[in-house]
Protein backbone atom coordinates (compact mmCIF):
# COMPACT_ATOMS: atom_id res chain seq x y z
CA UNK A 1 129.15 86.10 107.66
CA UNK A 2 130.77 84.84 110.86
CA UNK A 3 128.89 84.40 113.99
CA UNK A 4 131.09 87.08 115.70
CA UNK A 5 130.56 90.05 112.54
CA UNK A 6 126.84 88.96 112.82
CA UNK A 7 126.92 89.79 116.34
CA UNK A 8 128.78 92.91 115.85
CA UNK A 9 126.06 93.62 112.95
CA UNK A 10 123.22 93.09 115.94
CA UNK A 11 125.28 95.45 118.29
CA UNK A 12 125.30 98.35 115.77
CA UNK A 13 122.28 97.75 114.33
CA UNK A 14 120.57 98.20 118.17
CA UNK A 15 122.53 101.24 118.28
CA UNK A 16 121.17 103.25 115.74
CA UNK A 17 117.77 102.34 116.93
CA UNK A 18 118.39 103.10 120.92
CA UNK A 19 119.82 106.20 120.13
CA UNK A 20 117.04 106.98 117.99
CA UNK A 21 114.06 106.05 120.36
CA UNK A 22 115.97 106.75 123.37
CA UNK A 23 117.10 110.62 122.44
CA UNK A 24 113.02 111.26 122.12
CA UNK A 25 112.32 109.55 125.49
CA UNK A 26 115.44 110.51 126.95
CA UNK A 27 113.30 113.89 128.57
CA UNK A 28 111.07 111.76 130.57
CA UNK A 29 113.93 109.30 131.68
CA UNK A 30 115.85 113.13 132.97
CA UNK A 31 112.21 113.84 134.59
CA UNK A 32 111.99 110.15 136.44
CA UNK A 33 115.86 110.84 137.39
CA UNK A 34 115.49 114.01 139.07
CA UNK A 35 112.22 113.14 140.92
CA UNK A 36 114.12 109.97 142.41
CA UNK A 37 117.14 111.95 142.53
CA UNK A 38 119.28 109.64 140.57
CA UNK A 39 122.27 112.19 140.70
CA UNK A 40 124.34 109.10 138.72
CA UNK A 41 121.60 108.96 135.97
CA UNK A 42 121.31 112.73 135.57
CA UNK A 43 125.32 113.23 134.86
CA UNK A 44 125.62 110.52 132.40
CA UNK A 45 122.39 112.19 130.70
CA UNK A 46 123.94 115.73 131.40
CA UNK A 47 127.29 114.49 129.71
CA UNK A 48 126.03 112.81 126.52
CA UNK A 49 124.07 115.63 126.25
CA UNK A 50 127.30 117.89 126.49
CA UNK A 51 129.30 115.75 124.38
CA UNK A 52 126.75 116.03 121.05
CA UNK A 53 127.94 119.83 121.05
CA UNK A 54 131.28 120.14 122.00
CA UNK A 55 133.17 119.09 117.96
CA UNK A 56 133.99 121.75 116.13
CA UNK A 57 130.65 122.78 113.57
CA UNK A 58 133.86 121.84 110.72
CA UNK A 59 133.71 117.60 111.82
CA UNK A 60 132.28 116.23 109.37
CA UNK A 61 132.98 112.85 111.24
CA UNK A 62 135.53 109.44 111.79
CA UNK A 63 136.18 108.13 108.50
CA UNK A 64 137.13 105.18 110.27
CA UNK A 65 134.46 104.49 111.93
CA UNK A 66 132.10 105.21 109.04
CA UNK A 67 133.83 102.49 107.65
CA UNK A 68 133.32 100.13 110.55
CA UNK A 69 129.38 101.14 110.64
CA UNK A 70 128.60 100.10 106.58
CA UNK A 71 130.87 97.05 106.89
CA UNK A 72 129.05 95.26 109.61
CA UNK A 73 125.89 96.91 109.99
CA UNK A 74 123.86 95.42 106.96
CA UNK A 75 125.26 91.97 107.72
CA UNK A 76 121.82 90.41 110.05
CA UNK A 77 119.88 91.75 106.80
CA UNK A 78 119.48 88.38 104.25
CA UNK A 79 120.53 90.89 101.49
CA UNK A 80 121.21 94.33 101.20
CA UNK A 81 122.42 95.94 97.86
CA UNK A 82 122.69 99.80 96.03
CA UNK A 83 122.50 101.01 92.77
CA UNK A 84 122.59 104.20 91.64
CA UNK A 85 122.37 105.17 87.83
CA UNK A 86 122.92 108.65 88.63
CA UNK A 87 124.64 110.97 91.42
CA UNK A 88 124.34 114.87 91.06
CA UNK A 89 127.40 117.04 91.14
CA UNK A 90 128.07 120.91 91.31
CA UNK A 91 127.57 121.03 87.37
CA UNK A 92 124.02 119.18 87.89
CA UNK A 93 123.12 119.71 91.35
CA UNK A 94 120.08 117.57 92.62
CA UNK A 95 118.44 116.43 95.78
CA UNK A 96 118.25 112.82 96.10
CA UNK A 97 115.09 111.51 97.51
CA UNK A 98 114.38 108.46 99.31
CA UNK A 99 111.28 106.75 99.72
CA UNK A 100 109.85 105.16 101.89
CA UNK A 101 111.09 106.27 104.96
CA UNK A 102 109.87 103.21 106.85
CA UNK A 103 110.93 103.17 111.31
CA UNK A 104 114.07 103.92 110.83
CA UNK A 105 115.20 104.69 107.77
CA UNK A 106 117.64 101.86 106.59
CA UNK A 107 117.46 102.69 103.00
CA UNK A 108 118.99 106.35 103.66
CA UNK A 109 121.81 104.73 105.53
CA UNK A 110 122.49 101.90 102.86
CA UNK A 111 122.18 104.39 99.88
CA UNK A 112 123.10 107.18 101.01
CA UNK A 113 123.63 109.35 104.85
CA UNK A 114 126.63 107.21 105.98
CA UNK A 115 127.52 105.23 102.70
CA UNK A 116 131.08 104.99 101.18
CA UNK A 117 130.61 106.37 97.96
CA UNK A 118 128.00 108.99 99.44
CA UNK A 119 130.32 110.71 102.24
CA UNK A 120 133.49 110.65 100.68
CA UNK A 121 131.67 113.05 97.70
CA UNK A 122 130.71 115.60 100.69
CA UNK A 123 126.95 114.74 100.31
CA UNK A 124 124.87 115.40 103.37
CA UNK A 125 121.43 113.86 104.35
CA UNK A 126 119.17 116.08 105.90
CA UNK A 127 116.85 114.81 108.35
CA UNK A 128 114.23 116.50 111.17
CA UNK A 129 115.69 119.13 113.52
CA UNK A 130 114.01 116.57 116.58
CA UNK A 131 116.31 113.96 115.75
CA UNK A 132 119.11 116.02 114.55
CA UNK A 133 119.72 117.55 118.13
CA UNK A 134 118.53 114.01 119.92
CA UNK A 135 120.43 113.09 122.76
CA UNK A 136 122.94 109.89 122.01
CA UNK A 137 121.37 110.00 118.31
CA UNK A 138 123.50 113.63 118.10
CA UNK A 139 126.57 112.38 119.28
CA UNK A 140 127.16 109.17 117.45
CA UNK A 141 125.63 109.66 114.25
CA UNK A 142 125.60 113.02 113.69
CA UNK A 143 129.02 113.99 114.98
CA UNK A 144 131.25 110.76 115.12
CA UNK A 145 129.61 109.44 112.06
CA UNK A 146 129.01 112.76 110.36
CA UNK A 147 126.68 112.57 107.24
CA UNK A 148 123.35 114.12 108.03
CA UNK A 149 122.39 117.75 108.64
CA UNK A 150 119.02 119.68 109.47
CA UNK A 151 116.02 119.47 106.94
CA UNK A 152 115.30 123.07 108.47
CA UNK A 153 114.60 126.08 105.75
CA UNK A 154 117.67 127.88 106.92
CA UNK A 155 120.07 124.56 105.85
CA UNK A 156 118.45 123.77 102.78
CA UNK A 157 118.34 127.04 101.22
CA UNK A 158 121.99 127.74 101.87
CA UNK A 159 123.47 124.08 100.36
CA UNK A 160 121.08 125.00 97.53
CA UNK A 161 122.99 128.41 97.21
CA UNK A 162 126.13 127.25 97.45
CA UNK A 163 124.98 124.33 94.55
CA UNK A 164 125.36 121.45 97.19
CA UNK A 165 123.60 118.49 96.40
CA UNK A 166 122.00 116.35 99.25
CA UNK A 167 119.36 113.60 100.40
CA UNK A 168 116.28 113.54 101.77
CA UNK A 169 113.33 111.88 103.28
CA UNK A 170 110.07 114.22 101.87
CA UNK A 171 107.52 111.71 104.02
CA UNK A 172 109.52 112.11 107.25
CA UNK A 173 107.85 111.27 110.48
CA UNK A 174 104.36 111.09 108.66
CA UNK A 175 105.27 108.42 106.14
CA UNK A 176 106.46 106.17 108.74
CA UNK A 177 103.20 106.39 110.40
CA UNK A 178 102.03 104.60 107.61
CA UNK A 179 104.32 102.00 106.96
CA UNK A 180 102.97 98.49 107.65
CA UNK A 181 105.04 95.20 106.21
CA UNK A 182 104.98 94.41 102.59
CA UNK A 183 102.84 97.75 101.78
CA UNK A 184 104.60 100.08 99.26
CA UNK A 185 103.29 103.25 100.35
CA UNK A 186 104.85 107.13 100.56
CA UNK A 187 103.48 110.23 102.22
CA UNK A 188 103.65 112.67 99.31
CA UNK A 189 100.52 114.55 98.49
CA UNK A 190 101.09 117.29 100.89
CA UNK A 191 104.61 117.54 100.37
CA UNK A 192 105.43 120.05 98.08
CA UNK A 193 107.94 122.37 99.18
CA UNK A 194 110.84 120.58 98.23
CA UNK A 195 109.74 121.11 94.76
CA UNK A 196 109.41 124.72 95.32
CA UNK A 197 112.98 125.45 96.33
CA UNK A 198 113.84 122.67 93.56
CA UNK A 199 112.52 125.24 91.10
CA UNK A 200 113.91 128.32 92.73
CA UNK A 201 117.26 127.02 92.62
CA UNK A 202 117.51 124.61 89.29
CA UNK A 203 117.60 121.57 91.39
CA UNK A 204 117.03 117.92 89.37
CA UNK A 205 114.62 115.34 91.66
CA UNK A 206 116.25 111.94 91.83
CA UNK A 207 113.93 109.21 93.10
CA UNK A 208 115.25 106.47 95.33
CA UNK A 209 113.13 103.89 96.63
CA UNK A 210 113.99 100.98 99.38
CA UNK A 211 112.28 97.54 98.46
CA UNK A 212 111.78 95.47 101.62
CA UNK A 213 112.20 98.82 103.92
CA UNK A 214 108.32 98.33 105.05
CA UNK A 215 108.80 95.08 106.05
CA UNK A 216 112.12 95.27 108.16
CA UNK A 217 109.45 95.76 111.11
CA UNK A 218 105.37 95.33 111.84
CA UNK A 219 103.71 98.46 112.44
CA UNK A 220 100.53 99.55 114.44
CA UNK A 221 98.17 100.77 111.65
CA UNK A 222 95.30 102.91 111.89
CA UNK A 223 94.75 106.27 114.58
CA UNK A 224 96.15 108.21 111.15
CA UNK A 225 94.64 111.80 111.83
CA UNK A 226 95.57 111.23 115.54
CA UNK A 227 99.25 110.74 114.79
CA UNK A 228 99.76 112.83 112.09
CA UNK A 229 98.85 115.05 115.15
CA UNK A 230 102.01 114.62 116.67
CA UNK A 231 104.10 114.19 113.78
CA UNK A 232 102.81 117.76 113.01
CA UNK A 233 104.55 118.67 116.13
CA UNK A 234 107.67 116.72 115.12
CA UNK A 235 106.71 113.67 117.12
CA UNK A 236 107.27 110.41 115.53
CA UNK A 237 104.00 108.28 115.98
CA UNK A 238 104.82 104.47 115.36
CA UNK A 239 104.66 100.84 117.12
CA UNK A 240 107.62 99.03 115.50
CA UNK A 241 108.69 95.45 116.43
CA UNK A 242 111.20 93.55 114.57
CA UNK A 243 112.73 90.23 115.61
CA UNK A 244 110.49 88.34 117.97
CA UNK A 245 113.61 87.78 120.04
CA UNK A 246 114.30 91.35 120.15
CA UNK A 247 111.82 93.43 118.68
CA UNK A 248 113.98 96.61 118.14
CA UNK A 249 116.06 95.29 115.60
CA UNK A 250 114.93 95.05 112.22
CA UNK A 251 113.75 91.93 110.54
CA UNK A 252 116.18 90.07 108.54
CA UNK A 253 115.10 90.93 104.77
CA UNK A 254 116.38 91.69 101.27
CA UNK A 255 117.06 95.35 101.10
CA UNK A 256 117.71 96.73 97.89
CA UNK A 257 118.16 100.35 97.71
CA UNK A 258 117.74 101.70 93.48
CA UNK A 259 118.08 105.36 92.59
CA UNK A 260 116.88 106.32 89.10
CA UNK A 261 116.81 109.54 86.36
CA UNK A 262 116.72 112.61 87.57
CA UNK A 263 113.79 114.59 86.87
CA UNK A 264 115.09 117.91 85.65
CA UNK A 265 113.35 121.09 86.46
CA UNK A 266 113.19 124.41 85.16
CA UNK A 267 114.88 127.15 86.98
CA UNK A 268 111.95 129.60 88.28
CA UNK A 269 113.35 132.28 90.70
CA UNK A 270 109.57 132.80 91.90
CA UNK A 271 107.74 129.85 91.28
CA UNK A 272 103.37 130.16 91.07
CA UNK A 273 101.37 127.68 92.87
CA UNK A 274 100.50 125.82 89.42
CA UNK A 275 104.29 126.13 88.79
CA UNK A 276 104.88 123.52 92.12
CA UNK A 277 101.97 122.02 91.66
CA UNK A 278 102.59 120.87 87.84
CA UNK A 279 106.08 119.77 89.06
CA UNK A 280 105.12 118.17 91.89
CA UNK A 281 102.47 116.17 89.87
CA UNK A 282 105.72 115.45 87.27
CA UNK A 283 107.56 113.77 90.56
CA UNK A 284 104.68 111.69 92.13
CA UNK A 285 104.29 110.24 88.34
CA UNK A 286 108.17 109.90 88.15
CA UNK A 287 108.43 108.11 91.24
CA UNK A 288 105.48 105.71 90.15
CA UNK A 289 107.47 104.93 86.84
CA UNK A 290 110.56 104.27 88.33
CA UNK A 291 108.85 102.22 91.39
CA UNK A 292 106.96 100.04 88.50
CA UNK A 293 110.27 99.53 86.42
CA UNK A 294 112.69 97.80 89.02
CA UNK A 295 109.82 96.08 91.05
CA UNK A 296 109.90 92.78 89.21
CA UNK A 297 113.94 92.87 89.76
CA UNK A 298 114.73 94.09 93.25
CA UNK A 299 111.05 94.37 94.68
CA UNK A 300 111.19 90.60 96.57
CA UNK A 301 107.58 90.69 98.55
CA UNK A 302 106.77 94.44 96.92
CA UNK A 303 107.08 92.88 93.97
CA UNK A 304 103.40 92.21 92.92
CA UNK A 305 102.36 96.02 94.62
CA UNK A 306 101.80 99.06 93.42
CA UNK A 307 102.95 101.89 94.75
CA UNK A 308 100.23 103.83 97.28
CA UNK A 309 101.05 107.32 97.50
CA UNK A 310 98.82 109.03 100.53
């Protein structure tokens, strides 16, 4: 890597993350603007606001620029690397599940959201309604990047109808709560209703879990039941810092991003309890296995862990 592409790997990496931490502050910055009466402030808020919604619901986003994003912005990492054993298709649909979800989510962009192999398929990522409609976040990397949908009921039943396969993050805002460097550790106890609609609609589980994506930042740990709180009411809760230089951008580690089998479930139109609950047992224990098996490979400082799942 050049100086200059490392630079340009800084300047998009501080994108992603000021879009993301600026679209949930961005109300109280529109608050601060109208009580001073910034009139400036409030039209460039007003018009990135406007801009998020005015593409066509049929962009699915700039190939071009998706390109430019995954060739530079993995570069300040000291490694980054994917492998996937298996991708599911309309014959096989599946949801592909990543874990952890760590601040910001790295692993779902280098294995998946806006990935070359992964957009170019049709394959959506479906992330938190909060974030989806995020001011800034919405307009780069939902419409000009395309890639990533709503994790809302409505969304996730109709791709499942239609036999679309897609990501996900099942620990969300919860699991990154969590995260603290070099811990391996998911939110998945309490999240079961992915397996549910799994069942209803025939859907396989395909794990995929990010080494090194708990230690591309430090995180404030304890306060759980406090900010589980907030990420109850779709609030992320965390205290990330990064470089020491500049502590919103990530850390520069090996990130290696490994899918594994699918899990393959029955198809139950109306699934019991015990049905979710012996499935969801069957994924935890998946997840564990396939955590345990590539660890010694790709796990760099996870590599001595076992996985925690809360």
């Amino acid at each position: 890597s050049t100086p200059f592409s490392l630079l340009i790997g800084y300047s998009l990496q501080l994108s992603l993350v000021a879009c993301w931490v600026g679209g949930f502050a961005s109300p109280a910055f529109a608050f601060h603007w109208y009580r001073t009466k910034n009139s400036l402030a409030l039209s460039v808020y007003a018009a990135v606001v406007a801009s998020g919604y005015i593409f066509p619901s049929s962009y699915s986003g700039s190939p071009g620029l998706k390109d430019f994003y995954m060739r530079y912005i993995f570069l300040p990492f000291k490694a980054s690397q994917r492998r996937f054993k298996h991708l599911p298709d309309k014959s096989n649909p599946g949801i592909v599940l990543y874990h952890p979800h760590g601040m910001f989510s790295w692993g779902f962009m280098n294995g998946g959201a806006y990935n070359n192999f992964y957009y170019k398929q049709g394959f959506q990522g479906l992330v938190a309604a909060s974030l989806l409609h995020a001011p800034g976040f919405r307009l780069l990397f939902v419409k000009l990047l395309g890639g990533i949908n709503s994790a809302e009921k409505d969304e996730l039943v109709k791709k499942m109808k239609g036999r679309e396969s897609f990501g996900l993050i099942p620990g969300g805002f919860h699991e990154a709560t969590i995260s603290y460097p070099d811990n391996s550790r998911v939110f998945l106890k309490r999240r079961k209703g992915f397996v549910k609609y799994a069942l209803q609609h025939g859907f396989s589980l395909i794990p995929v879990y990010t080494y090194g994506e708990s230690a591309t930042y430090w995180n404030a740990s304890g306060l759980f039941s406090l900010r589980w709180w907030f990420n109850d009411q779709k609030l992320p809760a965390i205290l990330p810092f990064g470089r020491w230089w500049c502590p919103l951008l990530p850390r520069s580690v090996e990130l290696n991003t490994i899918g594994g089998e699918p899990l393959k479930l029955p198809k139950i139109e109306k699934p019991t309890l015990n049905d979710v609950n012996i499935w969801h047992d069957a994924y935890m224990q998946h997840l564990a296995r396939h955590f345990e098996t590539h660890k010694k490979e790709f796990g760099g400082v996870e590599a001595n862990n076992k996985l925690e799942i809360w």
